[in-house]
ModelCIF file with pLDDT and N, C-alpha, C, O atoms, coordinates in Angstrom:
data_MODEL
#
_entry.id   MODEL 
#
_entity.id                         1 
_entity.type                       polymer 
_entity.pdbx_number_of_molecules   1 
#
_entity_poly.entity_id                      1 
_entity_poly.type                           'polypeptide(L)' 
_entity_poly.nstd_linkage                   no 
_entity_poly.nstd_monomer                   no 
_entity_poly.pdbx_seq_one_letter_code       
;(UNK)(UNK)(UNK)(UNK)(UNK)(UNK)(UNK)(UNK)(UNK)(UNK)(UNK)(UNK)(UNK)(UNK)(UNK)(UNK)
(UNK)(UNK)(UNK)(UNK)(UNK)(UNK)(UNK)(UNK)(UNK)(UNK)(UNK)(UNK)(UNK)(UNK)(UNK)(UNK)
(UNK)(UNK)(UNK)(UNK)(UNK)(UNK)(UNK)(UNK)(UNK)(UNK)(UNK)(UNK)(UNK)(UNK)(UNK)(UNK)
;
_entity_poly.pdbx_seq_one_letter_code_can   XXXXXXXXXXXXXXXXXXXXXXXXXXXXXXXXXXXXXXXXXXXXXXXX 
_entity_poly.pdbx_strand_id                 A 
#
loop_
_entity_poly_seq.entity_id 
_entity_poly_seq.num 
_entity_poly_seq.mon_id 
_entity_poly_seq.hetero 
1 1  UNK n 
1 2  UNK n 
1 3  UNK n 
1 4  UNK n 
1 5  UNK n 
1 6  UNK n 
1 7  UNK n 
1 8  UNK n 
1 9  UNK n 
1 10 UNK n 
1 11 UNK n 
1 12 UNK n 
1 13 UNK n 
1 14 UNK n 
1 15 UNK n 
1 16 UNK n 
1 17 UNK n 
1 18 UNK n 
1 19 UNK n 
1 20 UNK n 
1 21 UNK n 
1 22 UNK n 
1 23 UNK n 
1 24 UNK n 
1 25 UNK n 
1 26 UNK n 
1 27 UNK n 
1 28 UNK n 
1 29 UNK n 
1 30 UNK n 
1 31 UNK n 
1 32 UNK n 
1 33 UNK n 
1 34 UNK n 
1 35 UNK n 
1 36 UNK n 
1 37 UNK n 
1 38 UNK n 
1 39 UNK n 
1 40 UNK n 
1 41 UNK n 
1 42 UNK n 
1 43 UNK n 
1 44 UNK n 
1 45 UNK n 
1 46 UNK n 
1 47 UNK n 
1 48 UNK n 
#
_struct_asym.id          A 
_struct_asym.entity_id   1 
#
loop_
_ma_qa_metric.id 
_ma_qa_metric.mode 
_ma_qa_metric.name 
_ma_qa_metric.software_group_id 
_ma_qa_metric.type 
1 global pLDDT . pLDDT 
2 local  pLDDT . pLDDT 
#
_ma_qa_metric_global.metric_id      1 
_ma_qa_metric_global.metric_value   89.85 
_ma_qa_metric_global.model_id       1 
_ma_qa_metric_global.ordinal_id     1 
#
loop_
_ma_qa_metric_local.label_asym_id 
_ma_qa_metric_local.label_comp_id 
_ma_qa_metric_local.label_seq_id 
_ma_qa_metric_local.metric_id 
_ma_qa_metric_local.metric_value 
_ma_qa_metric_local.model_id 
_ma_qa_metric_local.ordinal_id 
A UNK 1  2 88.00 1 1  
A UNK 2  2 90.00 1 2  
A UNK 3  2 92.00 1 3  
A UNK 4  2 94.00 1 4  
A UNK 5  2 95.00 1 5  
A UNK 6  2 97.00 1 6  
A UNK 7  2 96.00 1 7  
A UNK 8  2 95.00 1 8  
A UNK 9  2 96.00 1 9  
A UNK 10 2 97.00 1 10 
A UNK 11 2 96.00 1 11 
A UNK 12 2 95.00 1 12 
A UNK 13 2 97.00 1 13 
A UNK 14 2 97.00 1 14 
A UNK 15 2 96.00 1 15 
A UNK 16 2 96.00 1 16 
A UNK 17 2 96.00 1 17 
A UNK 18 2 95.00 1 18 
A UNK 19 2 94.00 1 19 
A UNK 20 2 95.00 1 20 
A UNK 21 2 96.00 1 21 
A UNK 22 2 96.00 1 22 
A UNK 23 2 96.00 1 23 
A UNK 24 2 95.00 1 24 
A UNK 25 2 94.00 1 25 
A UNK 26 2 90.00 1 26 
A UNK 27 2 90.00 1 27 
A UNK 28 2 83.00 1 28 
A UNK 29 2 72.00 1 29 
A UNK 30 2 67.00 1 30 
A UNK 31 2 61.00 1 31 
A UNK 32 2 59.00 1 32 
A UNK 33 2 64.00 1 33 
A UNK 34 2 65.00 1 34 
A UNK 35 2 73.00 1 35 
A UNK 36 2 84.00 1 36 
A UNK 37 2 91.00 1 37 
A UNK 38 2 94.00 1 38 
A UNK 39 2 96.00 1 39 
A UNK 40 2 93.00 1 40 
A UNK 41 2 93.00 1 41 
A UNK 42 2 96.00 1 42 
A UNK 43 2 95.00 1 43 
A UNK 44 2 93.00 1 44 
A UNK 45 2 95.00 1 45 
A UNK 46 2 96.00 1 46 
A UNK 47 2 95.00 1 47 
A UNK 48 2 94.00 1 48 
#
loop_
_atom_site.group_PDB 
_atom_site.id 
_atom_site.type_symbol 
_atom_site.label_atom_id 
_atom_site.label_alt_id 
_atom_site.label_comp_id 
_atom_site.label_asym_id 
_atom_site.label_entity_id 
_atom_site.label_seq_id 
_atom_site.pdbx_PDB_ins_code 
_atom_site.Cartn_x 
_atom_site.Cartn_y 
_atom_site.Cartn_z 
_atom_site.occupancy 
_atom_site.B_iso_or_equiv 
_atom_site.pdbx_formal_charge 
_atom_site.auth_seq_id 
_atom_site.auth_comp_id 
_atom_site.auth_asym_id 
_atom_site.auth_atom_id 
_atom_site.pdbx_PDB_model_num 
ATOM 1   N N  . UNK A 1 1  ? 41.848 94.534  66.148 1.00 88.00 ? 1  UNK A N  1 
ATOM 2   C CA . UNK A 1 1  ? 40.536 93.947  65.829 1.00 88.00 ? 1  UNK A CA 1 
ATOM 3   C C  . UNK A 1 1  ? 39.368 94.897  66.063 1.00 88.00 ? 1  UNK A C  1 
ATOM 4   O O  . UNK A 1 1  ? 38.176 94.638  66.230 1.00 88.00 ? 1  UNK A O  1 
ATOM 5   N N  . UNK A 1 2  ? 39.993 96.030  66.032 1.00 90.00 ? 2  UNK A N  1 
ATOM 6   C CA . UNK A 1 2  ? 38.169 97.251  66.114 1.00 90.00 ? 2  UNK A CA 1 
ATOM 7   C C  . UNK A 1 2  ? 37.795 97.502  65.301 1.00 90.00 ? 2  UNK A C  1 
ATOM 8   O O  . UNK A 1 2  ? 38.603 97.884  64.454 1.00 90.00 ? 2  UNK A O  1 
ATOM 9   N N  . UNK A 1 3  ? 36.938 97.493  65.081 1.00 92.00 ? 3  UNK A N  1 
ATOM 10  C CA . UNK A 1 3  ? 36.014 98.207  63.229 1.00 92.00 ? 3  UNK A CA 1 
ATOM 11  C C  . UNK A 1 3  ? 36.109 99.574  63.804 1.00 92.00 ? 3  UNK A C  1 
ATOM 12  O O  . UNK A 1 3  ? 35.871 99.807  64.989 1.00 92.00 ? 3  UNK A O  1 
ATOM 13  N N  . UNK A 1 4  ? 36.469 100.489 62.919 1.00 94.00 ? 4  UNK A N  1 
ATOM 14  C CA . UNK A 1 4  ? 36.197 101.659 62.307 1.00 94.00 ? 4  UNK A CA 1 
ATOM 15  C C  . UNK A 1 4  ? 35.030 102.139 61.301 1.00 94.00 ? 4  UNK A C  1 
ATOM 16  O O  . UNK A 1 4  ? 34.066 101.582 60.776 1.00 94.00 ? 4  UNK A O  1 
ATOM 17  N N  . UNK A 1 5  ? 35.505 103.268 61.286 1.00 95.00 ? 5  UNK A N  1 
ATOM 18  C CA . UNK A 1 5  ? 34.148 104.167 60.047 1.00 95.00 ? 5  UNK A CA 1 
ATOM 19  C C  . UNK A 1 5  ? 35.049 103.637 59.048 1.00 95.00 ? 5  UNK A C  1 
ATOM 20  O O  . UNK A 1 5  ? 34.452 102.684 58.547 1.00 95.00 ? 5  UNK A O  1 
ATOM 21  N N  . UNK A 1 6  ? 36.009 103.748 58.587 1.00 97.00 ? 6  UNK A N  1 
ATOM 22  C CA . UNK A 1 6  ? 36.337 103.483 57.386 1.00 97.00 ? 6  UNK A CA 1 
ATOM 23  C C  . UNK A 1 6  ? 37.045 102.102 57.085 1.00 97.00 ? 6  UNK A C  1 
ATOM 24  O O  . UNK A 1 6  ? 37.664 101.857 56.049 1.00 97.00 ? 6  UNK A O  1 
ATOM 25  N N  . UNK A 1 7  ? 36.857 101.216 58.171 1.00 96.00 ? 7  UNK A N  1 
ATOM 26  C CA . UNK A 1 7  ? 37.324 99.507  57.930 1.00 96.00 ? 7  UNK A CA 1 
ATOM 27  C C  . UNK A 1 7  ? 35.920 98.489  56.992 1.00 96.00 ? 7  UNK A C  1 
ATOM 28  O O  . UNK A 1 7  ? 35.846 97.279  56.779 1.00 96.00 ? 7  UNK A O  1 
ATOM 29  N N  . UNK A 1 8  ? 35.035 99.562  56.643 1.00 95.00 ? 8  UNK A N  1 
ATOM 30  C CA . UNK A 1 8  ? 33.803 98.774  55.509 1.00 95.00 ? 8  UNK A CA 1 
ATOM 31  C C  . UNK A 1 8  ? 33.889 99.251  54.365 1.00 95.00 ? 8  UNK A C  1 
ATOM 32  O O  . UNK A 1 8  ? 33.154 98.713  53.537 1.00 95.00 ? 8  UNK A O  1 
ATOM 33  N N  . UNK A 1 9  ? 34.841 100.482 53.837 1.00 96.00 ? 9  UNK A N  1 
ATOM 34  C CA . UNK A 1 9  ? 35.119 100.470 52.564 1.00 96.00 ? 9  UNK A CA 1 
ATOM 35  C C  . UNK A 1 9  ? 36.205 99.497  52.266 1.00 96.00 ? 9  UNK A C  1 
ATOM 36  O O  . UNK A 1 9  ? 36.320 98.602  51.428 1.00 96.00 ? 9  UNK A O  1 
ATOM 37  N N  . UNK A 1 10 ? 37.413 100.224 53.781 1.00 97.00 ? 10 UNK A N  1 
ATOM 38  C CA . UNK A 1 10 ? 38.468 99.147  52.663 1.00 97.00 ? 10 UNK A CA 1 
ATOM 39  C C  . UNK A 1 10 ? 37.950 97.543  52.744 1.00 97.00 ? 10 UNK A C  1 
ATOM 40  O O  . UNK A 1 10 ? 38.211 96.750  51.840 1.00 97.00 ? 10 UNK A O  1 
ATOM 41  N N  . UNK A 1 11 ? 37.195 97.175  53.926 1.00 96.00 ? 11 UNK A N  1 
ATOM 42  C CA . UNK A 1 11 ? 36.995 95.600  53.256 1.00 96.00 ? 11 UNK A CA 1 
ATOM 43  C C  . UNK A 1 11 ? 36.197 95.624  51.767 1.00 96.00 ? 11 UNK A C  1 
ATOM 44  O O  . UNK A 1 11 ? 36.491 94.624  51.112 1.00 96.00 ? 11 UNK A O  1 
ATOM 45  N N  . UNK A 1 12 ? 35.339 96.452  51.139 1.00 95.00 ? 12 UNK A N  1 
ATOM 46  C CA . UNK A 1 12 ? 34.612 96.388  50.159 1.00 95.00 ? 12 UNK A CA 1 
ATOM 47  C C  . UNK A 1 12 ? 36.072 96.298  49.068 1.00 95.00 ? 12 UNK A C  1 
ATOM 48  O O  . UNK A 1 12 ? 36.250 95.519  48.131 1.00 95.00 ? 12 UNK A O  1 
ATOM 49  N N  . UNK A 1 13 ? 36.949 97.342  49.561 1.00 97.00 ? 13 UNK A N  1 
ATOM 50  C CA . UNK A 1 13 ? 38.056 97.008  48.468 1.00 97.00 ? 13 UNK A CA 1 
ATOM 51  C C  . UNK A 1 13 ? 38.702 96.036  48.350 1.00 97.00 ? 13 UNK A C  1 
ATOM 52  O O  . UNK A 1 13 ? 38.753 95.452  47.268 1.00 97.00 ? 13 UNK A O  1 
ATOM 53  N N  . UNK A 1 14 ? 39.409 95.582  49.504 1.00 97.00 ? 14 UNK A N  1 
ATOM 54  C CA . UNK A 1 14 ? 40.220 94.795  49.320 1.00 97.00 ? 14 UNK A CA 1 
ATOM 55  C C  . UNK A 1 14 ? 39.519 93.089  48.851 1.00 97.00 ? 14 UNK A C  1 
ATOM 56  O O  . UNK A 1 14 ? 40.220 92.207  48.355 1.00 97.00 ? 14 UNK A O  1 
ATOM 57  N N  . UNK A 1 15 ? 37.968 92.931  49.163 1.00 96.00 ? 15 UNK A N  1 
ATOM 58  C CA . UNK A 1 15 ? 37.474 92.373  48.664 1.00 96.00 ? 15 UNK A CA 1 
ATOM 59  C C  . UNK A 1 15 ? 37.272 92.262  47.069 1.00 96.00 ? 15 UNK A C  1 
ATOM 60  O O  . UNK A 1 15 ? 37.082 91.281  46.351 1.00 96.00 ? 15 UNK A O  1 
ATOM 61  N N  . UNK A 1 16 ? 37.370 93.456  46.821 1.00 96.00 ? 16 UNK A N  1 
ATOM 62  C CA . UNK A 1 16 ? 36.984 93.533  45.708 1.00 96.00 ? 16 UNK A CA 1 
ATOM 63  C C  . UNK A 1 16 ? 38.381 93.570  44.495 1.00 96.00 ? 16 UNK A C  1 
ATOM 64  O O  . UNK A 1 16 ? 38.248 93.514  43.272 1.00 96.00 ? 16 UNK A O  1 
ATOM 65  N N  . UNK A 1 17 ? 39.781 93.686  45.316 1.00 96.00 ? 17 UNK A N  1 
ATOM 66  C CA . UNK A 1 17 ? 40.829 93.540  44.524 1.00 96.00 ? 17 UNK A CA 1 
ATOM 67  C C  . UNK A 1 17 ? 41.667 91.828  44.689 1.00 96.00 ? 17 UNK A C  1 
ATOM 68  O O  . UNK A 1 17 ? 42.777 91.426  44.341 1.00 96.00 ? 17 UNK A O  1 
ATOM 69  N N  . UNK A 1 18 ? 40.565 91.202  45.346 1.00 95.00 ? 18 UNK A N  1 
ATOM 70  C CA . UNK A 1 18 ? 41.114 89.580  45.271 1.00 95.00 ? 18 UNK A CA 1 
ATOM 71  C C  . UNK A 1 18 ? 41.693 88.847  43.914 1.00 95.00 ? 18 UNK A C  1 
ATOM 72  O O  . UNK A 1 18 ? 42.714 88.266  43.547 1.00 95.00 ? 18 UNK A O  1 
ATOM 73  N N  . UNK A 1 19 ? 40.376 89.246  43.386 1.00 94.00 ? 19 UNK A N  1 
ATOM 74  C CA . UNK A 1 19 ? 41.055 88.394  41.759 1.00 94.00 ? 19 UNK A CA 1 
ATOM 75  C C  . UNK A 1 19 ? 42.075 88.861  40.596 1.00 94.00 ? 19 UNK A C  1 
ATOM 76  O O  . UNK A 1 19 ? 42.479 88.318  39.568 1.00 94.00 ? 19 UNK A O  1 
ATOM 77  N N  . UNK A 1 20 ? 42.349 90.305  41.313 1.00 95.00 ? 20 UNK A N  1 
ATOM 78  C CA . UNK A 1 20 ? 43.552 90.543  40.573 1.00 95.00 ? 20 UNK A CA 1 
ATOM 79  C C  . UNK A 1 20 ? 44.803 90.296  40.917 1.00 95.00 ? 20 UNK A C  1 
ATOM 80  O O  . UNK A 1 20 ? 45.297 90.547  42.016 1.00 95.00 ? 20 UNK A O  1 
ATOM 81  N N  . UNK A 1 21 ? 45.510 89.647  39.702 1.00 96.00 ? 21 UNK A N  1 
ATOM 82  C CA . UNK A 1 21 ? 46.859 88.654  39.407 1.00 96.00 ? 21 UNK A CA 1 
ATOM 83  C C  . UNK A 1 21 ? 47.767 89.195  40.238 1.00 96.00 ? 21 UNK A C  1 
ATOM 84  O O  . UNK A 1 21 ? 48.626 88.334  40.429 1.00 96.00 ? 21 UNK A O  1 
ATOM 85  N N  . UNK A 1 22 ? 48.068 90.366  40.945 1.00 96.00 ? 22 UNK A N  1 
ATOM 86  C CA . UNK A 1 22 ? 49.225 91.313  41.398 1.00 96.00 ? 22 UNK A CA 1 
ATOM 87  C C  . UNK A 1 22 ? 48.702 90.920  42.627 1.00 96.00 ? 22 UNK A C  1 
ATOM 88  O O  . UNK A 1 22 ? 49.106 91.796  43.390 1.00 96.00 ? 22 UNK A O  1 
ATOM 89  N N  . UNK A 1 23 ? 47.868 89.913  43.449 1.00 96.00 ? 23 UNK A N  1 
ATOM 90  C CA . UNK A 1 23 ? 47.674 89.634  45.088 1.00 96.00 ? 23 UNK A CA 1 
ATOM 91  C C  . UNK A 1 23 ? 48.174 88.662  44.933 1.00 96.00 ? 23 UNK A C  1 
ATOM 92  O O  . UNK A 1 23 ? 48.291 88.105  46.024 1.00 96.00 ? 23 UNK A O  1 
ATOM 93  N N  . UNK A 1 24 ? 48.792 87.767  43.703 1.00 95.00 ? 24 UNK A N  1 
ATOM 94  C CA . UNK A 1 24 ? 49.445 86.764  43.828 1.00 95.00 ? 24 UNK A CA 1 
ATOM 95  C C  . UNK A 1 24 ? 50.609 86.827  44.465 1.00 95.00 ? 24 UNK A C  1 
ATOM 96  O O  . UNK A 1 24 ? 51.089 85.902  45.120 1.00 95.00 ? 24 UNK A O  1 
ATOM 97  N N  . UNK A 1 25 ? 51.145 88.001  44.284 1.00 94.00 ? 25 UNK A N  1 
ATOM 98  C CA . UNK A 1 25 ? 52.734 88.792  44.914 1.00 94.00 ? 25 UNK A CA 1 
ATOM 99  C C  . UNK A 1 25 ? 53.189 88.424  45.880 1.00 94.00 ? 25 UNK A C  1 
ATOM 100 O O  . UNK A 1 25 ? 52.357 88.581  46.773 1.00 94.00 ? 25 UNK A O  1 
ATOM 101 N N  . UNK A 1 26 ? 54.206 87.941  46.297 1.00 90.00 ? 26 UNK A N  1 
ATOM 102 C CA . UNK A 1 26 ? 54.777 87.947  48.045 1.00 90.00 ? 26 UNK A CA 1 
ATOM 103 C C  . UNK A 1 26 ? 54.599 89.210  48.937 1.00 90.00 ? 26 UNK A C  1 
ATOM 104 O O  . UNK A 1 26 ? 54.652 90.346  48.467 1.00 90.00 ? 26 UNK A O  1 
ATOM 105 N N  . UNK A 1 27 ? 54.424 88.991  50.008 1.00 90.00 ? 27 UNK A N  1 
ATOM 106 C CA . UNK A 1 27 ? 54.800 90.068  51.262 1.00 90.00 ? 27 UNK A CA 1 
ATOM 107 C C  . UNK A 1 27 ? 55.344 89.028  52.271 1.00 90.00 ? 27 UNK A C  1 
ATOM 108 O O  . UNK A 1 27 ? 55.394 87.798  52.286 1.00 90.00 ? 27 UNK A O  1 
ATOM 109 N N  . UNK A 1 28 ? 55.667 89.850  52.967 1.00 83.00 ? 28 UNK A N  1 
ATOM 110 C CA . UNK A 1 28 ? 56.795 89.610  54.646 1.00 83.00 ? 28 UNK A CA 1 
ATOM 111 C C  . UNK A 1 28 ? 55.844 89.575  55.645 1.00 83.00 ? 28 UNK A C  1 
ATOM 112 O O  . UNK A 1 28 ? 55.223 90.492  56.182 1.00 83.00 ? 28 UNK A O  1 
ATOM 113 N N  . UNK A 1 29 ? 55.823 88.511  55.797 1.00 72.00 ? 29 UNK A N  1 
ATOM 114 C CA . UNK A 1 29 ? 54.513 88.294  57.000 1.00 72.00 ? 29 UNK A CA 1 
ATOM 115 C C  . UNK A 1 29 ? 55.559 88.399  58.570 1.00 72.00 ? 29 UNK A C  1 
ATOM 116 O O  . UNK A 1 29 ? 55.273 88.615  59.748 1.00 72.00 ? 29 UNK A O  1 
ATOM 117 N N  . UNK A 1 30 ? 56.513 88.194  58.027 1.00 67.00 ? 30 UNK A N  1 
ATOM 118 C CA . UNK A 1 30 ? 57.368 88.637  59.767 1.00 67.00 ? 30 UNK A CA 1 
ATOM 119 C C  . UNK A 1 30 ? 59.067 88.411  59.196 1.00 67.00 ? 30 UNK A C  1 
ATOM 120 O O  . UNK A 1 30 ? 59.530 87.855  58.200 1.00 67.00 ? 30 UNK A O  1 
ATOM 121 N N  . UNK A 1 31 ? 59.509 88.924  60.020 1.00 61.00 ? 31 UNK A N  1 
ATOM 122 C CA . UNK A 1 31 ? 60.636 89.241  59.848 1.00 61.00 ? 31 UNK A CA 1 
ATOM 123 C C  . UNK A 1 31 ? 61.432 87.646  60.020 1.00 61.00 ? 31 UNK A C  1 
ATOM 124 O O  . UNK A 1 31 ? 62.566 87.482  59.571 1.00 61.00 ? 31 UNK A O  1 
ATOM 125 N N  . UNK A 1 32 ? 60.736 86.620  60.666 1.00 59.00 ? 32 UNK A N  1 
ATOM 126 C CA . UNK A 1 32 ? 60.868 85.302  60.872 1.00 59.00 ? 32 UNK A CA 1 
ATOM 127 C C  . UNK A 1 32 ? 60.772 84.054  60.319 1.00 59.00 ? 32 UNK A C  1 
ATOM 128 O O  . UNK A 1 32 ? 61.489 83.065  60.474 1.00 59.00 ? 32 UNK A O  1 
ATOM 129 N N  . UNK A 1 33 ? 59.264 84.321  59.296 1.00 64.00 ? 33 UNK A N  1 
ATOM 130 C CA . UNK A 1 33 ? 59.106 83.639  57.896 1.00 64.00 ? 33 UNK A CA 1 
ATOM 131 C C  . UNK A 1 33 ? 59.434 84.096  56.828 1.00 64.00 ? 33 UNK A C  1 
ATOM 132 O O  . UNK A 1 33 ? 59.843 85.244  56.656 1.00 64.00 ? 33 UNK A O  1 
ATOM 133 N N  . UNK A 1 34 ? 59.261 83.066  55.799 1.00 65.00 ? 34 UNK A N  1 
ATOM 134 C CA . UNK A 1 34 ? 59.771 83.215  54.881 1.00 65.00 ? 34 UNK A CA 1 
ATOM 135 C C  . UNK A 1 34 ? 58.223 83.718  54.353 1.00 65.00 ? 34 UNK A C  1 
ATOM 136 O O  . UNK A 1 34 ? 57.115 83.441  54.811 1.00 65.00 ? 34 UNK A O  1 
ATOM 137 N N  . UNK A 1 35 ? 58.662 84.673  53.065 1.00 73.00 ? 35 UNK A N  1 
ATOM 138 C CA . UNK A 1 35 ? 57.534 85.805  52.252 1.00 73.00 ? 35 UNK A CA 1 
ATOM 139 C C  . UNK A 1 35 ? 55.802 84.734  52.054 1.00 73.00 ? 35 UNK A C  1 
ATOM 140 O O  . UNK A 1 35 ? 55.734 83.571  51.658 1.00 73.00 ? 35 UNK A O  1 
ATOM 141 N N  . UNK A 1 36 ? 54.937 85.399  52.370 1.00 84.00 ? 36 UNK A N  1 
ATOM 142 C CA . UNK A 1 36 ? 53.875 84.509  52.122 1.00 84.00 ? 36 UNK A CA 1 
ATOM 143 C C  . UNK A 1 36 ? 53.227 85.404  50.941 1.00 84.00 ? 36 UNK A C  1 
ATOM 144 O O  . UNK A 1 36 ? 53.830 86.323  50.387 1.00 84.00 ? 36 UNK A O  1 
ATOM 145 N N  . UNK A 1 37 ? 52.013 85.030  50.664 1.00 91.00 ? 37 UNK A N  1 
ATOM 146 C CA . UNK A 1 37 ? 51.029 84.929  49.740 1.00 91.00 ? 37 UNK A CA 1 
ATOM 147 C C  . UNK A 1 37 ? 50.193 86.650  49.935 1.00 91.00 ? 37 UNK A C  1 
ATOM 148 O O  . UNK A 1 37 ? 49.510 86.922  50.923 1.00 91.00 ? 37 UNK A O  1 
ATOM 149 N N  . UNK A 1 38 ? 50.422 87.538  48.886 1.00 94.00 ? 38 UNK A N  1 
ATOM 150 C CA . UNK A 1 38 ? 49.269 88.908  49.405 1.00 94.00 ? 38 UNK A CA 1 
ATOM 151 C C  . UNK A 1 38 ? 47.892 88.505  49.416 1.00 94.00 ? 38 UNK A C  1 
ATOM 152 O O  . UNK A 1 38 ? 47.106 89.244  50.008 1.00 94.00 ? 38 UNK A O  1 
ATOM 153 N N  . UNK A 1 39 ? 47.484 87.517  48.894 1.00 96.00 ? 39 UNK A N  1 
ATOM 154 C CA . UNK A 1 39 ? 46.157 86.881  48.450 1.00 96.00 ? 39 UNK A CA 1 
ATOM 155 C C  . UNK A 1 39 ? 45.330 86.070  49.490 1.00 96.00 ? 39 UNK A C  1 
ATOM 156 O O  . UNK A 1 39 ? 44.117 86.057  49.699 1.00 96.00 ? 39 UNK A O  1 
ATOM 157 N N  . UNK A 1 40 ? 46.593 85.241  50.213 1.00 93.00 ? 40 UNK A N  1 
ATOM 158 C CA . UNK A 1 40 ? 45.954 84.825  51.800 1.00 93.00 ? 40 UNK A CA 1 
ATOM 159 C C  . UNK A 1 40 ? 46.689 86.027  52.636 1.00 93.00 ? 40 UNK A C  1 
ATOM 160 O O  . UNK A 1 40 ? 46.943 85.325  53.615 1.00 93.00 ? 40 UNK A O  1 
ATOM 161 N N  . UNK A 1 41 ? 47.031 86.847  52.864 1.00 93.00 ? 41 UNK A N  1 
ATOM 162 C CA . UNK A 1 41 ? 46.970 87.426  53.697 1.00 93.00 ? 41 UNK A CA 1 
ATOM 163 C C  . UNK A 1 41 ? 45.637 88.540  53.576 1.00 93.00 ? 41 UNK A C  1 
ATOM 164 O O  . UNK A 1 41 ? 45.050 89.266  54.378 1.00 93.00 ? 41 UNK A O  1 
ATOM 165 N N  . UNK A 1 42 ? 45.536 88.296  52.381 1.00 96.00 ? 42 UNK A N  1 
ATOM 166 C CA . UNK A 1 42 ? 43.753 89.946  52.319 1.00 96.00 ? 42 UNK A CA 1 
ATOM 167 C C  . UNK A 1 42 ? 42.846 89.299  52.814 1.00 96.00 ? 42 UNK A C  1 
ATOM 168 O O  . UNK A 1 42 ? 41.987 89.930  53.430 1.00 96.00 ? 42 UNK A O  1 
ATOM 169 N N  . UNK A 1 43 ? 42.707 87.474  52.687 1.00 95.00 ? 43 UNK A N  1 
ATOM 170 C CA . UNK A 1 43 ? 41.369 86.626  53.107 1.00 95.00 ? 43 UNK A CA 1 
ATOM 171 C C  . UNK A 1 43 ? 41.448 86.539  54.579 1.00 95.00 ? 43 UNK A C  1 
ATOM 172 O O  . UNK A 1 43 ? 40.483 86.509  55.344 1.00 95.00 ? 43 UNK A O  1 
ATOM 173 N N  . UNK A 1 44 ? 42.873 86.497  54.939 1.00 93.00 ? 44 UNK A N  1 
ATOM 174 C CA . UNK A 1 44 ? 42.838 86.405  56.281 1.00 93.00 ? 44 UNK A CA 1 
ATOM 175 C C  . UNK A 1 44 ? 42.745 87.743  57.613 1.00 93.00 ? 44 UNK A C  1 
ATOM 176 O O  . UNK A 1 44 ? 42.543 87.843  58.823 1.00 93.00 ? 44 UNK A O  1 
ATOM 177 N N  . UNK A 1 45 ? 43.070 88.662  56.318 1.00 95.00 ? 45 UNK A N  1 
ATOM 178 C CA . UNK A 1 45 ? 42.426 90.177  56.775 1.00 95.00 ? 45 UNK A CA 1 
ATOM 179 C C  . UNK A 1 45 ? 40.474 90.644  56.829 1.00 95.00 ? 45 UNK A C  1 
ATOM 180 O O  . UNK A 1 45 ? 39.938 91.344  57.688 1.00 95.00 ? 45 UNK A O  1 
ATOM 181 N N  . UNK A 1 46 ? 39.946 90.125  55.892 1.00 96.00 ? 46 UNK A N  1 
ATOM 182 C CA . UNK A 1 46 ? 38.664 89.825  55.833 1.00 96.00 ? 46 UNK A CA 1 
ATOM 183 C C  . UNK A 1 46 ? 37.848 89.056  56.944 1.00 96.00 ? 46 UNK A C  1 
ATOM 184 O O  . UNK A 1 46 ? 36.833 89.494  57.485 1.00 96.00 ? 46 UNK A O  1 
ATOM 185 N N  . UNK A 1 47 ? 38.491 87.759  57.217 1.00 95.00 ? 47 UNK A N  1 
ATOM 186 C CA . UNK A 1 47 ? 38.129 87.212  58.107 1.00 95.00 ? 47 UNK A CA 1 
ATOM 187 C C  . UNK A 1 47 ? 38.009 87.711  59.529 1.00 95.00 ? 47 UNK A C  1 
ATOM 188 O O  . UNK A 1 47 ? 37.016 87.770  60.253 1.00 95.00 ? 47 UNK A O  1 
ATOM 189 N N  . UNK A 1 48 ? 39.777 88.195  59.838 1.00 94.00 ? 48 UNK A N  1 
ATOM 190 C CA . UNK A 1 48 ? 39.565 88.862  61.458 1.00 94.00 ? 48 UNK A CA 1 
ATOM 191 C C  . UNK A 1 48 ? 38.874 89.998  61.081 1.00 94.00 ? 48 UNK A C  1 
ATOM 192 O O  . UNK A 1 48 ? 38.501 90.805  61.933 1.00 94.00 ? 48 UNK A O  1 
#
């Protein structure tokens, strides 16, 4: 949870790559659940 020099571009990016169709994609949120959403995981990267 530390901001960096360069944690305000990539939020500008990853903000800025929300509405494209390919964050719809699965990722592995743990080796424990089952694959979630790349799309809530970038909002929930934004947030913290």
């Amino acid at each position: 949870n530390t901001l960096y020099e360069a944690t305000a571009p990539t939020a500008l990016y990853v903000a800025a790559i929300l509405p494209d169709p390919r964050t719809t994609r699965t990722v592995e949120k743990s080796r424990q659940d089952f694959p979630g959403n790349m799309r809530a995981e970038l909002l929930a990267w934004i947030a913290s």
